[in-house]
Structures are given as structure tokens and as C-alpha cells.
N, C-alpha and C. Protein backbone atom coordinates (compact mmCIF):
# COMPACT_ATOMS: atom_id res chain seq x y z
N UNK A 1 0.85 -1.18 0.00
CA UNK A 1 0.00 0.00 0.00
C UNK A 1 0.89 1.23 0.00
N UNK A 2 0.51 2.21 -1.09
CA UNK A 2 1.41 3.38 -0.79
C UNK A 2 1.21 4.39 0.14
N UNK A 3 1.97 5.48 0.39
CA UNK A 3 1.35 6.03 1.24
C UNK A 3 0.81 7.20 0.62
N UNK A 4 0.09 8.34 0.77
CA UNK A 4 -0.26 9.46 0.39
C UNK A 4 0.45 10.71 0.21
N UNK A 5 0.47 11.58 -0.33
CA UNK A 5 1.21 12.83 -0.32
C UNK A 5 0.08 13.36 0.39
N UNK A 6 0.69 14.41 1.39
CA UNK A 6 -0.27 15.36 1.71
C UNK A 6 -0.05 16.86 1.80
N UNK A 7 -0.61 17.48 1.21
CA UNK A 7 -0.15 18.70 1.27
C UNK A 7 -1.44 20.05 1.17
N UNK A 8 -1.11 21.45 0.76
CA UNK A 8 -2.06 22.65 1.05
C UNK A 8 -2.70 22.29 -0.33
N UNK A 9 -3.97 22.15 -0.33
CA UNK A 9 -4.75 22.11 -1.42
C UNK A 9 -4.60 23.27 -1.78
N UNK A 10 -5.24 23.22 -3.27
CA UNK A 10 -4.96 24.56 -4.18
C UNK A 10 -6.02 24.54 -4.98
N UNK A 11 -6.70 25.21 -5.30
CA UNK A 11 -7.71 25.45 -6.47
C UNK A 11 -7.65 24.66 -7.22
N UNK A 12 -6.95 24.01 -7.97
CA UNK A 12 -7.18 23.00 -8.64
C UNK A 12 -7.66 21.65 -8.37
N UNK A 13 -7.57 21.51 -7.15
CA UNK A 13 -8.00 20.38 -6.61
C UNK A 13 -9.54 20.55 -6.03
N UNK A 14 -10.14 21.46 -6.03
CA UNK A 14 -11.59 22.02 -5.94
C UNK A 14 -12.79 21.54 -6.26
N UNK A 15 -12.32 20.68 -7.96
CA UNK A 15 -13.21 19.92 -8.56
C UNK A 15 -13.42 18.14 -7.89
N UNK A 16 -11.92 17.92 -7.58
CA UNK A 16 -12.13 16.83 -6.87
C UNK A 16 -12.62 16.98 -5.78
N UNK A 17 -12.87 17.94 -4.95
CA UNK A 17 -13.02 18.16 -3.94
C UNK A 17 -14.52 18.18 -3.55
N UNK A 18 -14.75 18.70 -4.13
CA UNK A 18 -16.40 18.97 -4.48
C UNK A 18 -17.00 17.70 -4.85
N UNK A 19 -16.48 16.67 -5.55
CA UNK A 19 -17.13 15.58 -5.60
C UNK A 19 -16.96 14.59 -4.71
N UNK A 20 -16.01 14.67 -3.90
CA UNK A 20 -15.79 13.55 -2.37
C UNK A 20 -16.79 13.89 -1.74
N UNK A 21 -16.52 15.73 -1.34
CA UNK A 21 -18.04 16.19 -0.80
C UNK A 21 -19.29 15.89 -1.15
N UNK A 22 -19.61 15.74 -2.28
CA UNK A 22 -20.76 15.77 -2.61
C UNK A 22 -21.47 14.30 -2.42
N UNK A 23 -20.79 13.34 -2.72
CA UNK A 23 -20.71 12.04 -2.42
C UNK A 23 -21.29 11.81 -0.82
N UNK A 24 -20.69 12.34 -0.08
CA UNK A 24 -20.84 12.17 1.24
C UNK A 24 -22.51 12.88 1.53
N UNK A 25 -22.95 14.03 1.13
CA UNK A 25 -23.66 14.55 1.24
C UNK A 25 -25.02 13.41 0.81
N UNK A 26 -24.77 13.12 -0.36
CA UNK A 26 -25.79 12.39 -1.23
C UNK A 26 -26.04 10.96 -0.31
N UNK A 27 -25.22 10.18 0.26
CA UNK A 27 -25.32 9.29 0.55
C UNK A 27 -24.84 8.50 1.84
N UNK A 28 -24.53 9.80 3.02
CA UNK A 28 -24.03 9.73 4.41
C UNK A 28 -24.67 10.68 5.37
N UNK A 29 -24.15 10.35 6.73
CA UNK A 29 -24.42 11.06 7.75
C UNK A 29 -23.64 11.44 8.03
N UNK A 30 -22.04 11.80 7.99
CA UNK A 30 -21.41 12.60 8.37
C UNK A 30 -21.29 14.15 8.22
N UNK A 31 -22.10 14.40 7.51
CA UNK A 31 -22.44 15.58 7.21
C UNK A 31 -23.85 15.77 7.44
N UNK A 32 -24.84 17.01 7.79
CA UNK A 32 -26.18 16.70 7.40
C UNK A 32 -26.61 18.10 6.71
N UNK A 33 -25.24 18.68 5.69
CA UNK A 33 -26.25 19.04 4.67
C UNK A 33 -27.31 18.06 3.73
N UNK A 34 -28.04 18.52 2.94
CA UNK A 34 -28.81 18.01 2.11
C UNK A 34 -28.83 17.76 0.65
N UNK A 35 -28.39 18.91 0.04
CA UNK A 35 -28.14 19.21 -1.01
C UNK A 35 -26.64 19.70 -1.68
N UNK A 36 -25.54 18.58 -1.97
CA UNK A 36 -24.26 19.20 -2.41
C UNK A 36 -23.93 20.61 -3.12
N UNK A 37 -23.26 20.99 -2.46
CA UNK A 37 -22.60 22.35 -3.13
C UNK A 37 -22.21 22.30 -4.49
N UNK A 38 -22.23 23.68 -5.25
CA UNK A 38 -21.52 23.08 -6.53
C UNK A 38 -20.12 23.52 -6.09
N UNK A 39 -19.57 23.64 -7.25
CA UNK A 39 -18.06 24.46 -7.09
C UNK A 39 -17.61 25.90 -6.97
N UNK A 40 -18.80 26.53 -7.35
CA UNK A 40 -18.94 27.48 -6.40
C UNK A 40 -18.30 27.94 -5.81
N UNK A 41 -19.57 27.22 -4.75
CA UNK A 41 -20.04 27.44 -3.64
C UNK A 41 -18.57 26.71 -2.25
N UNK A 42 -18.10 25.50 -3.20
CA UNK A 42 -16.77 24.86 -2.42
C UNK A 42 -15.85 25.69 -2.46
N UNK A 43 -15.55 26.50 -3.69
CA UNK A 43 -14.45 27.27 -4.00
C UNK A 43 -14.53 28.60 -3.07
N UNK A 44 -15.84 29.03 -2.70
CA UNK A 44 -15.75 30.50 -2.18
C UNK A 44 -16.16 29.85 -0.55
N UNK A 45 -16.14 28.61 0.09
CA UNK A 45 -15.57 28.10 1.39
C UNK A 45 -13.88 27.95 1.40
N UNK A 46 -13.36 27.71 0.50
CA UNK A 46 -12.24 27.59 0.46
C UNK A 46 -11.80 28.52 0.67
N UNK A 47 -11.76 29.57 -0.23
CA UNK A 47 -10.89 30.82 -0.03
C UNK A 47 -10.99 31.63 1.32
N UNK A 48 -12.25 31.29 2.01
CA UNK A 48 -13.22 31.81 3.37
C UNK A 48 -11.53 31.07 4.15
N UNK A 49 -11.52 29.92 4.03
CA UNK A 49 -10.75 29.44 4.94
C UNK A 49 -8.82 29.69 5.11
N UNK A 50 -9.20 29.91 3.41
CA UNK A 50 -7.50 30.00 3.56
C UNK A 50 -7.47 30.93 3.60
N UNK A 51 -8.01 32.53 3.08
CA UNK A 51 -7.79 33.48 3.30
C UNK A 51 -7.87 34.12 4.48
N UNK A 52 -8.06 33.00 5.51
CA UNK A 52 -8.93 33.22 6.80
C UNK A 52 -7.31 33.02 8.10
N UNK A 53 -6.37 32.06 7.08
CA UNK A 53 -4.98 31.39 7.80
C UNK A 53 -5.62 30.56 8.13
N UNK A 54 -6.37 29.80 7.56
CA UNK A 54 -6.30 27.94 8.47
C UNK A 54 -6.02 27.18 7.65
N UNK A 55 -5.51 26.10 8.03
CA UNK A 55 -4.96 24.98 7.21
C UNK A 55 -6.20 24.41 6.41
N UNK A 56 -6.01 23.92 4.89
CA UNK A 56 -6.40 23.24 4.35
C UNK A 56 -6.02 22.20 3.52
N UNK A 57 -5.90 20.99 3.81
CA UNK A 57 -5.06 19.91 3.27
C UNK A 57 -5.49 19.01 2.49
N UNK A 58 -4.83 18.14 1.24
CA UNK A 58 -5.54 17.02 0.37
C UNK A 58 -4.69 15.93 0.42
N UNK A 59 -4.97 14.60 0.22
CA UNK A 59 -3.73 13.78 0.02
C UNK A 59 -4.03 13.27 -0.73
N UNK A 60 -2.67 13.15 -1.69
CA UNK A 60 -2.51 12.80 -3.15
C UNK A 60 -2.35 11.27 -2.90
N UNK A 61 -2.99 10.33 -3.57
CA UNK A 61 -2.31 8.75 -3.98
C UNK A 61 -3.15 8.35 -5.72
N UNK A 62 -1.92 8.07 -5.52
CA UNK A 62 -1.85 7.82 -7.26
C UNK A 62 -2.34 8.94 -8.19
N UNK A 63 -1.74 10.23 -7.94
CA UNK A 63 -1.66 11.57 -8.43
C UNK A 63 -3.70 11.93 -8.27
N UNK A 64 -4.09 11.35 -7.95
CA UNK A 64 -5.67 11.95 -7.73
C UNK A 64 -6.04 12.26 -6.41
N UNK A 65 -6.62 12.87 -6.09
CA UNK A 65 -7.36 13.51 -4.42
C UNK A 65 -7.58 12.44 -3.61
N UNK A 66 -7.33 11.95 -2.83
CA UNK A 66 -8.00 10.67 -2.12
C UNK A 66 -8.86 11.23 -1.13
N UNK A 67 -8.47 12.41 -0.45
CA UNK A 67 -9.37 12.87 0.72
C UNK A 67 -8.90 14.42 1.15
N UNK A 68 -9.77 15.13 1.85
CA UNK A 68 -9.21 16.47 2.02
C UNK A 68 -9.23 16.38 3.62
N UNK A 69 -9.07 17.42 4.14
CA UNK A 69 -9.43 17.57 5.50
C UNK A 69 -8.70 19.11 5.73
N UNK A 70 -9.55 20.00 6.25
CA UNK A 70 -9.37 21.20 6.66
C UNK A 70 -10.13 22.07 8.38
N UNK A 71 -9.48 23.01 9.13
CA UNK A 71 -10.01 23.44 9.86
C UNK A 71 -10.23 24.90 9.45
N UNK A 72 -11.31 25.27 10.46
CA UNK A 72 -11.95 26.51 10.35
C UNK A 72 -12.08 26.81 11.72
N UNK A 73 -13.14 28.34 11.85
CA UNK A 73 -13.51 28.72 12.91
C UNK A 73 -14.22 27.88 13.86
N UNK A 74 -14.49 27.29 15.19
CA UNK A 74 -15.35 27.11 15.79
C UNK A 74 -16.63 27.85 16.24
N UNK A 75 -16.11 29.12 16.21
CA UNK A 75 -17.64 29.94 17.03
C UNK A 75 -16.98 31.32 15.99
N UNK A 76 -18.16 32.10 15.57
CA UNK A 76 -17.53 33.45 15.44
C UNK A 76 -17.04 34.18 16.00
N UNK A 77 -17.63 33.85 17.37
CA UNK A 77 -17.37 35.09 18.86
C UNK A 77 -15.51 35.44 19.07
N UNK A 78 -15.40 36.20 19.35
CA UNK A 78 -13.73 36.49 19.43
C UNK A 78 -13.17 35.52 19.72
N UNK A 79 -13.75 35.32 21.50
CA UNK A 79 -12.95 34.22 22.47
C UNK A 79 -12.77 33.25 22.07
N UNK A 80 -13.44 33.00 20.88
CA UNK A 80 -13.21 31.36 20.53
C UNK A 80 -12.22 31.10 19.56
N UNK A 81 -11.18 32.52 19.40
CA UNK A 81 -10.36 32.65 18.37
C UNK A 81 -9.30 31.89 18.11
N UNK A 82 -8.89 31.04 19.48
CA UNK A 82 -7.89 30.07 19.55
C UNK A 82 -8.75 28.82 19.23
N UNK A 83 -9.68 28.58 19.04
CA UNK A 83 -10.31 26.73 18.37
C UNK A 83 -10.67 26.93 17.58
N UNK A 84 -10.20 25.98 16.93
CA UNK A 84 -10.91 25.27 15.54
C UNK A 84 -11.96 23.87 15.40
N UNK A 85 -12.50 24.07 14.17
CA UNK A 85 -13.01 23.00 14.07
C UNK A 85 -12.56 22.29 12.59
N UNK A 86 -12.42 21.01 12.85
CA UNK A 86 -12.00 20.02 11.65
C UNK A 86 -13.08 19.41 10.72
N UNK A 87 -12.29 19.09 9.80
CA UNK A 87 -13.47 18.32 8.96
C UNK A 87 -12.41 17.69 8.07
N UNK A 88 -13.22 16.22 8.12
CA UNK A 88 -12.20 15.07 7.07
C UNK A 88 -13.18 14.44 6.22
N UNK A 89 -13.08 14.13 4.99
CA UNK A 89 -13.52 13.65 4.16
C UNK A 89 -12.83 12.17 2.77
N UNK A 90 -13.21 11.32 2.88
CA UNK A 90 -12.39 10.46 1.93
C UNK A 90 -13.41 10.32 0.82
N UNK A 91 -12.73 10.04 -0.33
CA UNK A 91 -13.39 9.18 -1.30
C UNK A 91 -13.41 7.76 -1.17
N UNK A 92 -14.45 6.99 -1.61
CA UNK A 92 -14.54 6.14 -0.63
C UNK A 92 -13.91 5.13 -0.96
N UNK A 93 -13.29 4.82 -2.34
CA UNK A 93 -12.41 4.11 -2.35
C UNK A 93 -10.86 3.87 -1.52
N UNK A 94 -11.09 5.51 -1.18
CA UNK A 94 -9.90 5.51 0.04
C UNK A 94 -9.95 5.46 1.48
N UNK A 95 -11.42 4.53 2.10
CA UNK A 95 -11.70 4.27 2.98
C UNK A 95 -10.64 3.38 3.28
N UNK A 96 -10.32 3.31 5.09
CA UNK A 96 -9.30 2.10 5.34
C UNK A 96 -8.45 1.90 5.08
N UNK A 97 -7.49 3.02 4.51
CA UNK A 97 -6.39 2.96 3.91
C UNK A 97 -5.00 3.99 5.21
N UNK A 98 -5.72 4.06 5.90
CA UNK A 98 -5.18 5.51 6.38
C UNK A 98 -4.67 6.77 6.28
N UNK A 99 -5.48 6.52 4.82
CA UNK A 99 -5.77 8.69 4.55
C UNK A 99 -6.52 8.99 5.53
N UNK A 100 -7.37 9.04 6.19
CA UNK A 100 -7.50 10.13 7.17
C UNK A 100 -6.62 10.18 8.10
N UNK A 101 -6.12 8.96 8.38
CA UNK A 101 -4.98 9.80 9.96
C UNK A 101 -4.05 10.27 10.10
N UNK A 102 -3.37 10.16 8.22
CA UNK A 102 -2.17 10.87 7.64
C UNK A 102 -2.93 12.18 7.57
N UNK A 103 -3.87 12.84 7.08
CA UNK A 103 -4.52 13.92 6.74
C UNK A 103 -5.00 14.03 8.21
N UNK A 104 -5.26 13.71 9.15
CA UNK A 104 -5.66 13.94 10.41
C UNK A 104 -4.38 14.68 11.56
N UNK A 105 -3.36 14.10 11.32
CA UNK A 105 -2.31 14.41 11.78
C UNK A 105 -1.30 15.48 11.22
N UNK A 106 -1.72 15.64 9.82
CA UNK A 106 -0.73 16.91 9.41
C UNK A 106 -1.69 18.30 9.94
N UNK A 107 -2.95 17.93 9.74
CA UNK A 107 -3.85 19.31 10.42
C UNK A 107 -3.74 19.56 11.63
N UNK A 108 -3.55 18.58 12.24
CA UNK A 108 -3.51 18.95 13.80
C UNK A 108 -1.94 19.49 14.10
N UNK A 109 -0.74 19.41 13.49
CA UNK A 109 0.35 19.61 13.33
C UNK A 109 0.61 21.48 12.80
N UNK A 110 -0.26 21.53 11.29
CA UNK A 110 -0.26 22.48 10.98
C UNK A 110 -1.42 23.88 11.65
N UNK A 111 -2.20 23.28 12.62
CA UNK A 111 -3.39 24.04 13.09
C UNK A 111 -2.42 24.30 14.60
N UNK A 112 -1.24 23.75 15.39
CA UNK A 112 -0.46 23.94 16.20
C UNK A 112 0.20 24.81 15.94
N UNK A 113 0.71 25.30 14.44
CA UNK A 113 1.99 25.80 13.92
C UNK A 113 1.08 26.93 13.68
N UNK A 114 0.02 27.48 13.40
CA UNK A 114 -0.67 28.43 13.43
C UNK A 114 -1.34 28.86 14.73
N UNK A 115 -0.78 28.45 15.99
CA UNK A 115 -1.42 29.12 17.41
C UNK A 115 -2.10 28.35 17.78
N UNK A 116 -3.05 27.90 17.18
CA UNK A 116 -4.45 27.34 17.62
C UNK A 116 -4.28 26.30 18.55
N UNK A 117 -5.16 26.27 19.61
CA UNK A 117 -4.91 25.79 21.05
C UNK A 117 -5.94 24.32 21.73
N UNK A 118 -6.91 24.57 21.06
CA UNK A 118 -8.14 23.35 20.64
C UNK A 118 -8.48 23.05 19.72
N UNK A 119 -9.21 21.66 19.25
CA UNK A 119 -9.78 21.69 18.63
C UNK A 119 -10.58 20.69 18.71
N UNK A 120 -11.96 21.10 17.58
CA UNK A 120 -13.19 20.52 18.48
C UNK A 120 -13.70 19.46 17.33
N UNK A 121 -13.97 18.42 17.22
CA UNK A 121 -14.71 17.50 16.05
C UNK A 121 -16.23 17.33 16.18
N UNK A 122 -17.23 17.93 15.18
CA UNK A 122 -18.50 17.57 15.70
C UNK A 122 -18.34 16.94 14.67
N UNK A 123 -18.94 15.20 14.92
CA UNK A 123 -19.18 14.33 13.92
C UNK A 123 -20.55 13.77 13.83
N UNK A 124 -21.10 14.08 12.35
CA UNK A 124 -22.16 13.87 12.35
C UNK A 124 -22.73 12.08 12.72
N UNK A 125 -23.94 11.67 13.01
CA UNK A 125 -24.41 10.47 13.06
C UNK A 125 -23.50 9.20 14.42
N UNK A 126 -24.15 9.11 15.90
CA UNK A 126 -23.13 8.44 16.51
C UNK A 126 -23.17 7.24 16.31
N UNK A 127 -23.81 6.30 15.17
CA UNK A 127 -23.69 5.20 14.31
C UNK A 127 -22.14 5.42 13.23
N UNK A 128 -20.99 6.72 13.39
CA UNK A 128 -20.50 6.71 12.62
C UNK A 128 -18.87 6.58 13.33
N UNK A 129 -18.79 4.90 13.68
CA UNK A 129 -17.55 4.50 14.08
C UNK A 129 -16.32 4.70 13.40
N UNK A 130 -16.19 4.77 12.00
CA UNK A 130 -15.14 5.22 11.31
C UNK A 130 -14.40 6.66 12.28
N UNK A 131 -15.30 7.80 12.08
CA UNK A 131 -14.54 8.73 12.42
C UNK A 131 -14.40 8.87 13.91
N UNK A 132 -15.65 8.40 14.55
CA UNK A 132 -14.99 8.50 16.18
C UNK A 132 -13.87 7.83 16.30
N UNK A 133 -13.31 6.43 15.53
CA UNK A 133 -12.24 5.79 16.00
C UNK A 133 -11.29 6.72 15.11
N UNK A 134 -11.19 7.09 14.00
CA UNK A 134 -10.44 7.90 13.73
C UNK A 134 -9.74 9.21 14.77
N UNK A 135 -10.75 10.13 15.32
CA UNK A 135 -10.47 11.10 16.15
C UNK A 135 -9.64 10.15 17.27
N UNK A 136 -10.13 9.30 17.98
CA UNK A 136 -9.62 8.77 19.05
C UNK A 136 -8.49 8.48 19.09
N UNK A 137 -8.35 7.32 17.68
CA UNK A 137 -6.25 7.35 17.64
C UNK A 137 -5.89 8.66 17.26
N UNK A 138 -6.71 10.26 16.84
CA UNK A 138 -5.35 10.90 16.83
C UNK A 138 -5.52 11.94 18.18
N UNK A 139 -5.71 11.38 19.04
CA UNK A 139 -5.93 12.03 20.78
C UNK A 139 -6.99 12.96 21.18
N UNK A 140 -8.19 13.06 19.83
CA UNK A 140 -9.14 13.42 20.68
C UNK A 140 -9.75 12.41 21.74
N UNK A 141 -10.72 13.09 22.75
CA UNK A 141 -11.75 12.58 23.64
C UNK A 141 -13.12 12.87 23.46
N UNK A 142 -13.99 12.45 23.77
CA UNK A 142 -15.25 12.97 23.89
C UNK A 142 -15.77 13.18 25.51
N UNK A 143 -16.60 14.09 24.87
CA UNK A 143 -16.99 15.19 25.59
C UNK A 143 -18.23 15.65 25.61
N UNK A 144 -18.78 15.14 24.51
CA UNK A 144 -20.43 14.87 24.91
C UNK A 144 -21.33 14.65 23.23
N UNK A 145 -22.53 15.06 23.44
CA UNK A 145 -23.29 14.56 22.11
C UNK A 145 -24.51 15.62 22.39
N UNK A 146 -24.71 15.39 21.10
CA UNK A 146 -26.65 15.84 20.89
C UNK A 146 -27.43 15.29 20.53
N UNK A 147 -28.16 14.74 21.05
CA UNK A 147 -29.41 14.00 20.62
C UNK A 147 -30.34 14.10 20.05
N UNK A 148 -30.53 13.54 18.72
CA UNK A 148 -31.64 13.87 17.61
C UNK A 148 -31.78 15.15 17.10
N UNK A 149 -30.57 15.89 17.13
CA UNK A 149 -30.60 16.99 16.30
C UNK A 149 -30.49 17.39 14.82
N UNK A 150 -30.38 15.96 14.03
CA UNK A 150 -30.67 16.23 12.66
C UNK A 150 -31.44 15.43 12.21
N UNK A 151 -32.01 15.91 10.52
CA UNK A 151 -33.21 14.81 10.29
C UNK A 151 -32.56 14.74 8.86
N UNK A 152 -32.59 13.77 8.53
CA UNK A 152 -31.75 13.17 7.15
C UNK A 152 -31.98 11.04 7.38
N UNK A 153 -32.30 11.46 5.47
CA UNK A 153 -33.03 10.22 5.35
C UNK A 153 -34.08 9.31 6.38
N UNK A 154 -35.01 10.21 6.22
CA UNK A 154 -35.81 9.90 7.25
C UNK A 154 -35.60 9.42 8.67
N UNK A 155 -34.86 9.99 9.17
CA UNK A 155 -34.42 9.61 10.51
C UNK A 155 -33.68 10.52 11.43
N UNK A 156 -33.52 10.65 12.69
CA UNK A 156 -33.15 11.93 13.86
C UNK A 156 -31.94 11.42 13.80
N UNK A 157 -30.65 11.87 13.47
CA UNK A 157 -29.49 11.83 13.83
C UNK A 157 -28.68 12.50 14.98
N UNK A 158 -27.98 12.24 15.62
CA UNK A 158 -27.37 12.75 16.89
C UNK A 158 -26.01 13.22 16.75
N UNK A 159 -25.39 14.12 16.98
CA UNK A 159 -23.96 14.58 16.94
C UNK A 159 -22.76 14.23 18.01
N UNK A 160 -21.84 13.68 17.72
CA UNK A 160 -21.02 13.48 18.87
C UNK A 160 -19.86 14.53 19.09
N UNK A 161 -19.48 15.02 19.68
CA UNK A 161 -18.64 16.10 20.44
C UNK A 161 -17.02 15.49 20.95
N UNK A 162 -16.27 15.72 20.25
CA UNK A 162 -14.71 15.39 20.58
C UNK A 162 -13.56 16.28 20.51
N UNK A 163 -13.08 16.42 21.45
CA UNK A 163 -11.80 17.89 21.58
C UNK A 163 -10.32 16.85 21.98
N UNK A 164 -9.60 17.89 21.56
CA UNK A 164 -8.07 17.78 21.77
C UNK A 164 -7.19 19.17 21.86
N UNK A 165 -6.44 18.91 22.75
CA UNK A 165 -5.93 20.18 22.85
C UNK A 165 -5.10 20.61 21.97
N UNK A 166 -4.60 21.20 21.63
CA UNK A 166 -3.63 21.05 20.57
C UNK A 166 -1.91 22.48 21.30
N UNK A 167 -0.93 21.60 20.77
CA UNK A 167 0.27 22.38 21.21
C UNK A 167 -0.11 22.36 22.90
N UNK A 168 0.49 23.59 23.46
CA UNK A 168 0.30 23.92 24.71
C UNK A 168 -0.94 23.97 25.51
N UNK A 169 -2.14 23.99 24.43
CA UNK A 169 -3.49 23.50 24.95
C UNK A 169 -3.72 25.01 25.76
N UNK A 170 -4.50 24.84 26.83
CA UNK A 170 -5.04 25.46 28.15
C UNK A 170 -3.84 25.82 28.87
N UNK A 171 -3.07 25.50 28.99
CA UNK A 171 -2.37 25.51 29.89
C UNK A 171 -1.45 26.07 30.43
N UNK A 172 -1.21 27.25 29.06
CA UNK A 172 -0.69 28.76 29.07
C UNK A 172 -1.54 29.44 28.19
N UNK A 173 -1.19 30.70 28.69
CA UNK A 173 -2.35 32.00 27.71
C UNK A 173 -1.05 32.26 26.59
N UNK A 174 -2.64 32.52 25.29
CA UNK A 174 -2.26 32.45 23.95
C UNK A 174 -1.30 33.81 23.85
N UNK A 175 -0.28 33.76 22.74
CA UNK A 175 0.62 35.07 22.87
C UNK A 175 -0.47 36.00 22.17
């Protein structure tokens, strides 16, 4: 098995990007939009994010996108200026391969190297063992859930809640 390149996505990778997403949308709970974005609409989140300084990452195997994963804001409110929140996505042929924990671990690496002090995983559907065990080997915990707060494919889905500190964490004030 090879391993992945991973690196700062770039506009060009947008189109693939948009269709991992969209995939997930159409036919999962890890997400509970409804209706996939076009490219757009991915492209002007993107720039939201990088133009924003947060990491956004893809990993390359066999020169095509296998999966992205990027953080953003957690809360708009100031105070919450040191956390982020993550988001990982595979194509699903690159399920089980360990693109996400290569792409899991350079974000949490590069979201350190940018200040950021938490970070928080809301994962949609708690039927969705992939990514809780994912978060878990890369040192998040959980920390709580919501119950029946989404409705997709006819059914109440629940959110699970997982943090990690990241770098120095809590445990000194941010410069």
C-alpha cells in the first residue's frame, strides 16, 4: 500500500473536492447538509478558509485527491479565536487505507503551527464508528453529544462532540 502525499490544497484540486463532498452529502451522515454544493459554492468556502490562515489539506495517492481535510472557525465570537473545528472527508475508495490519519495528523500539526490551542470534532451520526475511532487514535476525547438533532433520510441523527488540545493546549495563555 502506498502512502499518500499530503499537502495545502490549491484550487485546482476544488473539482475533486467537491465531488468527495458531494458524495458524502448524497449518501451519508457525516455531514447533514442536504443538497451538495456546486463548485462554487466549495471554492468561495475555500478561499473563506484560507484566506482566513487555516490549514487546508488534500492527500494525493496515485496523483488523484484521495481525501481532504481542513479546519476553520469554531464559534464566530472572538474568544473562541484560539479553536478550531475540523473536517475530514475520503473518497470512498480511500476508505481504510489511512488517509485520514495521515490527513488527520498533518492538520492537527499544521493548526499547532498556526497558534491554535483546541480543537473541536462535531461528527455527524453516533452510528458513525469510522470517524470516532479515527479522532480517538489521533488524541481526541469525547466530551459529549446531541441527541436527535438532525433529520436526514428519514431519521433523527445525533452529533457526537470530541476535543483535543492542541500544542500547549489550556495551559498557558495564547501570545
Amino acid at each position: 500500500m502506498s502512502l499518500p502525499l499530503i499537502r495545502p490544497a490549491a484550487t485546482a484540486d476544488l473539482e475533486a473536492i467537491t465531488a468527495i463532498y458531494g458524495e458524502a452529502v448524497r449518501t451519508g451522515t457525516a455531514t447533514f447538509e442536504l443538497d451538495p454544493p456546486d463548485l462554487a459554492d466549495m471554492t468561495r468556502r475555500f478561499r473563506t478558509l484560507t484566506d482566513g490562515g487555516f490549514p487546508y489539506l488534500v492527500a494525493m495517492l496515485d496523483d488523484r485527491v484521495a481525501g481532504y481535510a481542513y479546519a476553520g472557525p469554531y464559534r464566530a465570537r472572538p474568544a473562541y479565536r484560539f479553536t478550531v473545528e475540523n473536517s475530514v472527508y475520503l473518497d470512498p475508495p480511500a476508505h481504510g487505507r489511512g488517509i485520514g490519519k495521515a490527513l488527520m495528523r498533518e492538520l492537527i500539526a499544521q493548526s499547532e503551527q498556526r497558534g491554535f490551542r483546541q480543537m473541536i470534532a462535531v461528527i455527524g451520526d453516533s452510528g458513525n464508528a469510522a470517524s470516532i475511532g479515527l479522532h480517538r487514535a489521533t488524541g481526541f476525547r469525547p466530551v459529549g453529544s446531541f441527541e436527535k438533532v438532525g433529520f436526514k433520510f428519514g431519521r433523527w441523527l445525533d452529533t457526537v462532540l470530541m476535543q483535543r488540545g492542541l500544542g500547549a493546549g489550556a495551559t498557558t495563555l495564547p501570545d
